[in-house]
Protein backbone atom coordinates (compact mmCIF):
# COMPACT_ATOMS: atom_id res chain seq x y z
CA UNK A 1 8.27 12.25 23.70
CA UNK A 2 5.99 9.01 23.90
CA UNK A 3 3.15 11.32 22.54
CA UNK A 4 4.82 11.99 19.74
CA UNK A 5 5.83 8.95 18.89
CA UNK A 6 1.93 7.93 18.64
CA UNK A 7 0.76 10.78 17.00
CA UNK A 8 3.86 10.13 13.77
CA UNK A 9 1.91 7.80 12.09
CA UNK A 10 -1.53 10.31 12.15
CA UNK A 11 0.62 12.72 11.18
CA UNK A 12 1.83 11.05 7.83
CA UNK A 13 -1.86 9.95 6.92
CA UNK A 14 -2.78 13.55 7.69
CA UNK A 15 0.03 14.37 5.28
CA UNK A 16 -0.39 11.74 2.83
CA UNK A 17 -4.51 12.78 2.25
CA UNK A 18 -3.36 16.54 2.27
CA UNK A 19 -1.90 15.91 -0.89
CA UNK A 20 -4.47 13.51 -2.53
CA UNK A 21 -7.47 14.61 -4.34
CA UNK A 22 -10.35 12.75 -2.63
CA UNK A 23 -13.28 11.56 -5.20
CA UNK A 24 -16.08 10.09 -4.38
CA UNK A 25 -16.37 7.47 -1.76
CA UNK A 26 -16.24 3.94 -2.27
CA UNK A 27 -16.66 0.39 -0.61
CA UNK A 28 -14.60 -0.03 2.06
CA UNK A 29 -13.06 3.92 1.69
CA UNK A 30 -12.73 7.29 0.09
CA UNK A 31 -11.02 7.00 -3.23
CA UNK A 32 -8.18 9.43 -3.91
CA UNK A 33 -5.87 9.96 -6.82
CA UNK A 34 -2.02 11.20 -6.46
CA UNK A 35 1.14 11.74 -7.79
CA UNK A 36 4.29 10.54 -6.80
CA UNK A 37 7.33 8.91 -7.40
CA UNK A 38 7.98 5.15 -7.17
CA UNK A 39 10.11 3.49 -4.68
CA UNK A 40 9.77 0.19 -5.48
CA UNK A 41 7.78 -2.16 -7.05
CA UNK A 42 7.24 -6.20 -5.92
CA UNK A 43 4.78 -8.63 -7.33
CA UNK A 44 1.40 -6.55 -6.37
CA UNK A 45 2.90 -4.10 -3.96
CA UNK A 46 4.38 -0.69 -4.77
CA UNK A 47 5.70 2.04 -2.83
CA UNK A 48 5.22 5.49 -4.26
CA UNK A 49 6.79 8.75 -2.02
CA UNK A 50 4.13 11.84 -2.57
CA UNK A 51 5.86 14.89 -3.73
CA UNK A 52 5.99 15.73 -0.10
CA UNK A 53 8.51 12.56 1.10
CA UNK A 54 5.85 10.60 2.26
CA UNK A 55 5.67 6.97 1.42
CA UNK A 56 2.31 5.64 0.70
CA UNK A 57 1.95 1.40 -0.04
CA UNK A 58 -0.09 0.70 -2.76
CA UNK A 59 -1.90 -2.28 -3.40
CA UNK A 60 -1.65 -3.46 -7.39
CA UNK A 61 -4.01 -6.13 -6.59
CA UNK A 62 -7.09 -4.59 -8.80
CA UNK A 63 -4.69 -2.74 -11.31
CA UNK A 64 -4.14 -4.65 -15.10
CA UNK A 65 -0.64 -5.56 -15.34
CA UNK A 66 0.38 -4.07 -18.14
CA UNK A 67 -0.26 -0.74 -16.52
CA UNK A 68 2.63 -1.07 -13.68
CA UNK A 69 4.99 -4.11 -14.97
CA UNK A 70 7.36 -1.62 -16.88
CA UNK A 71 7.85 0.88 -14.19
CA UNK A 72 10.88 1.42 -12.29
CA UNK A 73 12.02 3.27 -9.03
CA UNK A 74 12.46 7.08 -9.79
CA UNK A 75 9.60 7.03 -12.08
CA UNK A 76 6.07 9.73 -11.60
CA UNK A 77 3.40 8.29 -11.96
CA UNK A 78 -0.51 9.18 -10.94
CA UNK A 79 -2.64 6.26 -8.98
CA UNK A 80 -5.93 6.17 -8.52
CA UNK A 81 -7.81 4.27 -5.84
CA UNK A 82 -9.35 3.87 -2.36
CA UNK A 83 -8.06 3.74 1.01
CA UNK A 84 -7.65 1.14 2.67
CA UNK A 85 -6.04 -0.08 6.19
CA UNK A 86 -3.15 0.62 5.94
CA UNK A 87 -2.68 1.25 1.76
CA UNK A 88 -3.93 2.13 -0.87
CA UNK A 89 -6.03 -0.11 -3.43
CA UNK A 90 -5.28 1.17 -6.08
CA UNK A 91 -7.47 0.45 -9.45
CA UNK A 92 -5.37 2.32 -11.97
CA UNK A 93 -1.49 3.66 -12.04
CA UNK A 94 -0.34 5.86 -15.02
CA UNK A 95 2.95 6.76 -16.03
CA UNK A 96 3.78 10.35 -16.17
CA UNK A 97 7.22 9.47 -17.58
CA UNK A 98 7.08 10.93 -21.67
C-alpha cells in the first residue's frame, strides 16, 4: 500500500504527458500543448482537468491577460507551454468555447 501511495503522483504526470503533445524543448523543460477543461482560475494560477480527469496547475505568469481574464470553470480551452516543477508555464491559453 505505501508503494502505491508514492508511485500516485508518477502516475498522474505519466498520465498528464500521455495526453499532451510534446514540442520542442525549451529552457527549463519540454513544452507541451493540451486541451482541457478549466477548474478554476485565480490571479495567475489556473487549474485545467485533461480530458482524462487529471488536474494539471498552470502557471499564467507569461500568458497576456486578455487571453485568460474572461474564462470561467467548465470552459475548453488549449494551453501551450513548458513544464515546469510542479506546473505548467504556460505562454499562451485559447478558448475553444464558440
Amino acid at each position: 500500500m505505501r508503494r502505491l501511495h508514492r508511485l500516485l503522483p508518477a502516475i498522474a504526470v505519466a498520465l498528464a504527458l500521455s495526453t499532451a503533445i510534446p514540442g520542442r524543448v525549451a529552457a527549463g523543460g519540454a513544452a507541451v500543448r493540451f486541451p482541457g477543461r478549466v477548474s478554476w482560475v485565480a490571479a495567475q494560477t489556473m487549474v485545467v482537468a485533461t480530458d482524462d480527469g487529471v488536474a494539471l496547475t498552470v502557471d499564467l505568469t507569461e500568458v497576456p491577460q486578455d487571453e485568460y481574464q474572461r474564462l470561467a470553470s467548465g470552459d475548453r480551452v488549449l494551453v501551450t507551454g513548458v513544464l515546469g516543477r510542479n506546473r505548467i508555464l504556460a505562454t499562451t491559453v485559447r478558448s475553444l468555447e464558440p
